[in-house]
Protein backbone atom coordinates (compact mmCIF):
# COMPACT_ATOMS: atom_id res chain seq x y z
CA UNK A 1 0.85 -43.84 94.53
CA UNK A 2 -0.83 -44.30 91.17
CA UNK A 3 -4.74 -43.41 92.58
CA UNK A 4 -5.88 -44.11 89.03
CA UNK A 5 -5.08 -47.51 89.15
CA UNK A 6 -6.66 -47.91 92.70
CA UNK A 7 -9.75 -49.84 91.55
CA UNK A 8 -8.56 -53.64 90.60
CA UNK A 9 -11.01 -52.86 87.32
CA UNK A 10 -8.50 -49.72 86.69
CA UNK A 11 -5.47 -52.19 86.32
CA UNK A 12 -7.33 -55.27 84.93
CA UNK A 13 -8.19 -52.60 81.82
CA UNK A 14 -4.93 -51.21 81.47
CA UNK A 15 -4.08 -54.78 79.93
CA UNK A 16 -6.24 -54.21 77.21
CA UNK A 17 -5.29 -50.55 76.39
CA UNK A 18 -3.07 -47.83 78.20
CA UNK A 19 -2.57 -44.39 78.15
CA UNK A 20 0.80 -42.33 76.94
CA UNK A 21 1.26 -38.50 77.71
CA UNK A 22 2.50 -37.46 73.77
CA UNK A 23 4.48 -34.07 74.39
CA UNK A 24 4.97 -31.38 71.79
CA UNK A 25 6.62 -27.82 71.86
CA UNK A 26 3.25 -26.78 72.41
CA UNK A 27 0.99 -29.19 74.32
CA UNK A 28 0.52 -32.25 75.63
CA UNK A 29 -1.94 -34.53 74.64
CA UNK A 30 -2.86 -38.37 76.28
CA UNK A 31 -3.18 -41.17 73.42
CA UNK A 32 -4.66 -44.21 74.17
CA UNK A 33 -3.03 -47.21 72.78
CA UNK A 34 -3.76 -50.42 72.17
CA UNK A 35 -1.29 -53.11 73.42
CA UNK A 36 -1.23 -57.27 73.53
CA UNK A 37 -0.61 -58.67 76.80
CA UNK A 38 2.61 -60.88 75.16
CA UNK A 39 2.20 -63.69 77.51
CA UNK A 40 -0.63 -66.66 77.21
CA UNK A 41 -3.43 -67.18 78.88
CA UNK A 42 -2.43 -70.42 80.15
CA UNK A 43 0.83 -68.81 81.97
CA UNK A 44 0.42 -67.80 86.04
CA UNK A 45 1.14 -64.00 84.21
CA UNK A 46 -2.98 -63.40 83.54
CA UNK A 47 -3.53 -59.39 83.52
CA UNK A 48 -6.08 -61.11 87.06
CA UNK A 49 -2.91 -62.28 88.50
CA UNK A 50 -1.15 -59.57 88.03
CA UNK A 51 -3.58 -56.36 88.88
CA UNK A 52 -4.54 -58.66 92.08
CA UNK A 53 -1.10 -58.24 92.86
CA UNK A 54 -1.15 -54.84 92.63
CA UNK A 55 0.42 -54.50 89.00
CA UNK A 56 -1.14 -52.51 86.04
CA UNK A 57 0.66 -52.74 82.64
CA UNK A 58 2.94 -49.89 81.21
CA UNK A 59 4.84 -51.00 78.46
CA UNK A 60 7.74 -49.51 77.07
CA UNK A 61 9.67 -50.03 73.73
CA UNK A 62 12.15 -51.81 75.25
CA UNK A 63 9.73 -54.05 78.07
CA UNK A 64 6.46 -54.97 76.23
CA UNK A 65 5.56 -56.64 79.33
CA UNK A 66 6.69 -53.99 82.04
CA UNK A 67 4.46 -53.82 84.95
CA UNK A 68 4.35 -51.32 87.82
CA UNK A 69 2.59 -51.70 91.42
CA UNK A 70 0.11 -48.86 91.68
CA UNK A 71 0.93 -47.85 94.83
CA UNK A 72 5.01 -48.80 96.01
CA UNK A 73 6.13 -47.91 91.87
CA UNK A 74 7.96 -51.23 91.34
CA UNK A 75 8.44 -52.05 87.85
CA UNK A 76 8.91 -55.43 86.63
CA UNK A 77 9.73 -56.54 83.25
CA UNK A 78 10.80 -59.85 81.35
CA UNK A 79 8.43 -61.89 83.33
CA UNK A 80 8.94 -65.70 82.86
CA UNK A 81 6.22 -67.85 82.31
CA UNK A 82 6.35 -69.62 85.61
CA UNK A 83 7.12 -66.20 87.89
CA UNK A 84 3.57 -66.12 90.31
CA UNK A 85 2.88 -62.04 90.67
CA UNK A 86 2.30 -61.75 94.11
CA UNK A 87 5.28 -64.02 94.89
CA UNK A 88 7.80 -61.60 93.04
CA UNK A 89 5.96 -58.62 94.16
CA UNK A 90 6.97 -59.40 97.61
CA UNK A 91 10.71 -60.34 96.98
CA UNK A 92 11.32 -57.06 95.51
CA UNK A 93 9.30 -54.89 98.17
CA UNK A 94 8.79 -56.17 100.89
CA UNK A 95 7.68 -52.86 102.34
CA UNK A 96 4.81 -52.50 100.03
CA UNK A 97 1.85 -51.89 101.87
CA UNK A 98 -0.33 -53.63 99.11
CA UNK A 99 1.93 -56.67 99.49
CA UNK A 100 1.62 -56.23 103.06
CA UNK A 101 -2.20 -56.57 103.42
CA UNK A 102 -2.31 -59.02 100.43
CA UNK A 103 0.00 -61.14 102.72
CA UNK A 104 -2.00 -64.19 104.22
CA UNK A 105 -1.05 -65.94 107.68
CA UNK A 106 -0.99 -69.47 107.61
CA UNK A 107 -4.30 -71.12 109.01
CA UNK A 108 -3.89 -74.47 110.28
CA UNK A 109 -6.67 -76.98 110.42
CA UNK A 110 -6.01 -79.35 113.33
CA UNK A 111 -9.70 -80.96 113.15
CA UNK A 112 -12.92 -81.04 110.97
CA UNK A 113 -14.43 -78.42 113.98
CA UNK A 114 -12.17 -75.26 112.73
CA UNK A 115 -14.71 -75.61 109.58
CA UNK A 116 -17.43 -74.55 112.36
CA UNK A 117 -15.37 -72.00 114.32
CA UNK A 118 -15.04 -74.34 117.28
CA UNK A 119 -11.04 -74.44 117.31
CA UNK A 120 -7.91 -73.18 115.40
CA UNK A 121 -4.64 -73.28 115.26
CA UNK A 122 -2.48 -70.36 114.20
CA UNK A 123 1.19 -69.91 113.08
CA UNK A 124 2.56 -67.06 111.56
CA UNK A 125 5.87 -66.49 109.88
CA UNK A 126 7.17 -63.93 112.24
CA UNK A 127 5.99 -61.51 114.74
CA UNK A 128 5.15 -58.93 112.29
CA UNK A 129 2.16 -61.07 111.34
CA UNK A 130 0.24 -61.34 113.44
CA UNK A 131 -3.07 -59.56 113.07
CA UNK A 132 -2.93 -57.14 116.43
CA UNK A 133 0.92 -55.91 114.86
CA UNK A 134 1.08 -52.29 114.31
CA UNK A 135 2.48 -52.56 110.95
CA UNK A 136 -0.11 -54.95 109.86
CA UNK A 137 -2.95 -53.19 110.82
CA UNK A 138 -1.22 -50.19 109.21
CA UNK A 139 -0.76 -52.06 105.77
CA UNK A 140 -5.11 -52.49 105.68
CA UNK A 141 -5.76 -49.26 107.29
CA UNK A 142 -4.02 -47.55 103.93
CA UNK A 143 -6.47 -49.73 101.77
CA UNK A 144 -9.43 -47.61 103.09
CA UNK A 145 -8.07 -44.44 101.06
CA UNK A 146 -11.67 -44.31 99.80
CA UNK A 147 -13.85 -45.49 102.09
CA UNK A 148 -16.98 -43.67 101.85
CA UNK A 149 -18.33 -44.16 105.36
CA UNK A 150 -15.41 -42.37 106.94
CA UNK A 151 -17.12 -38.82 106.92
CA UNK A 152 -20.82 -39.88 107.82
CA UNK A 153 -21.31 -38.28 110.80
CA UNK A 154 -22.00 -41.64 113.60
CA UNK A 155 -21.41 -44.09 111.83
CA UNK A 156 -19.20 -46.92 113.68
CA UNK A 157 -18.17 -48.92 111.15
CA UNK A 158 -14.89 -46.57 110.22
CA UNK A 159 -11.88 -47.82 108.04
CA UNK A 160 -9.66 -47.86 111.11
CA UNK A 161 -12.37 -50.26 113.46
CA UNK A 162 -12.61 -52.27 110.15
CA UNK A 163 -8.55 -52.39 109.85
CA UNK A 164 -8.10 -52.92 113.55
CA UNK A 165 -10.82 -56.57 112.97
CA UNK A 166 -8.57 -57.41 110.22
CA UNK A 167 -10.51 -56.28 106.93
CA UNK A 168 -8.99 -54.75 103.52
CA UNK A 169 -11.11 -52.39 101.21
CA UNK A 170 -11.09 -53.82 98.01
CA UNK A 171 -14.54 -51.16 96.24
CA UNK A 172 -14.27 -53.12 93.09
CA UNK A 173 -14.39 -56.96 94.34
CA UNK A 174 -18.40 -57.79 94.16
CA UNK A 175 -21.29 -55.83 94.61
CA UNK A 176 -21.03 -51.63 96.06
CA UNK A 177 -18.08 -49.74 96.96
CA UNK A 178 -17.21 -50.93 100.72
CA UNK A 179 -16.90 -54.30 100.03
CA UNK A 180 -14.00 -55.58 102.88
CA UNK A 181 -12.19 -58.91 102.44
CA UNK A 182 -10.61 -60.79 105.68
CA UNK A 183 -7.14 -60.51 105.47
CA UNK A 184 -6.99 -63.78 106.86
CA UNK A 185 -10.10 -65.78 106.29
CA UNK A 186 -10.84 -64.34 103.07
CA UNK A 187 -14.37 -64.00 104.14
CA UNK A 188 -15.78 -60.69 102.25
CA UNK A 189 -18.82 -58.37 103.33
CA UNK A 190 -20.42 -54.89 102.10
CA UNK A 191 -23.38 -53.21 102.80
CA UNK A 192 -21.94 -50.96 105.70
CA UNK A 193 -24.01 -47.98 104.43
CA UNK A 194 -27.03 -48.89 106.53
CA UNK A 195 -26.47 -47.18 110.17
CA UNK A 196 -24.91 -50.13 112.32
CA UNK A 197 -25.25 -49.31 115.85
CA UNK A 198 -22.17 -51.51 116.18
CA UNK A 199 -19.80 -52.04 114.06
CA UNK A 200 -17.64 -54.99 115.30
């Protein structure tokens, strides 16, 4: 895992400039260098697309687009201008637990009610899916790396209750550091600094 390029700001600025360890006999020494994103704006490939995917930028002489994922290592080069990051993430690691919580069921709509919580419908692609899975709740638990309320002493609201109801951390979506996203609704919240008697 990458830590630096935890934060989705990390990644997103990597796009605009990156870092190179410069070696010599007798140090080493980190240059920052500027680099063009070689793909246009209007293309699915936007450095948002991508470092919500996971992906920072790490060119090389011989990719000028390479890309890794920050936390599984996959590199990806020669993008094409219709390739959709999350999409090819996936194909080519599947086991990456970033892909993994990124991952959304499919919600089903049967009636105008669902808007109001009154029914739902839910169908998943396979077993491994569904929210209660082991290996799902696994995949958001290892978002909460740096979730700051995990070592106040009584507080409920702990990265594994929040996993187990479904949330990712995502610190730099929004306002404060323990902003959580749905993994499935998409609905975000923060705030979980002030003592909650109950978390969920």
């Amino acid at each position: 895992m990458r830590k630096e390029y935890r934060l989705r700001s990390k990644r997103l600025a990597s796009f605009r400039e990156y870092s190179i360890t410069v070696s010599s006999a007798r140090s080493k020494k980190t240059k920052i260098v500027n680099a063009a994103w070689p793909h246009p704006p209007t293309s699915k490939l936007t450095p948002e697309s991508l470092a919500d995917a996971g992906f920072f930028f790490n060119p090389d002489d011989d990719a000028p687009d390479k890309t890794e994922c920050f936390i599984c290592g996959l590199s990806l080069a020669n993008w094409e201008e219709d390739d959709e990051p999350r999409t090819e993430h996936l194909k080519r690691s599947n086991s990456c637990t970033w892909t993994e919580a990124q991952t959304r069921c499919w919600f089903l709509f049967p009636d105008a009610n669902v808007l109001y919580g009154l029914s739902a419908s839910w169908r998943f692609n396979s077993d491994d899916r569904v929210p209660t899975h082991p290996a799902r709740i696994k995949a958001r638990l290892e978002t909460f790396a740096s979730w700051p309320h995990d070592k106040k002493k009584g507080h409920n609201c702990t990265s594994e209750a929040l996993a187990q109801a479904g949330f990712v951390h995502v610190p730099d979506v929004g306002d404060g550091e323990d902003m959580v996203v749905c993994d499935y609704c998409n609905r975000s919240l923060n705030g979980w600094g002030q003592m909650i008697s109950r978390c969920l």
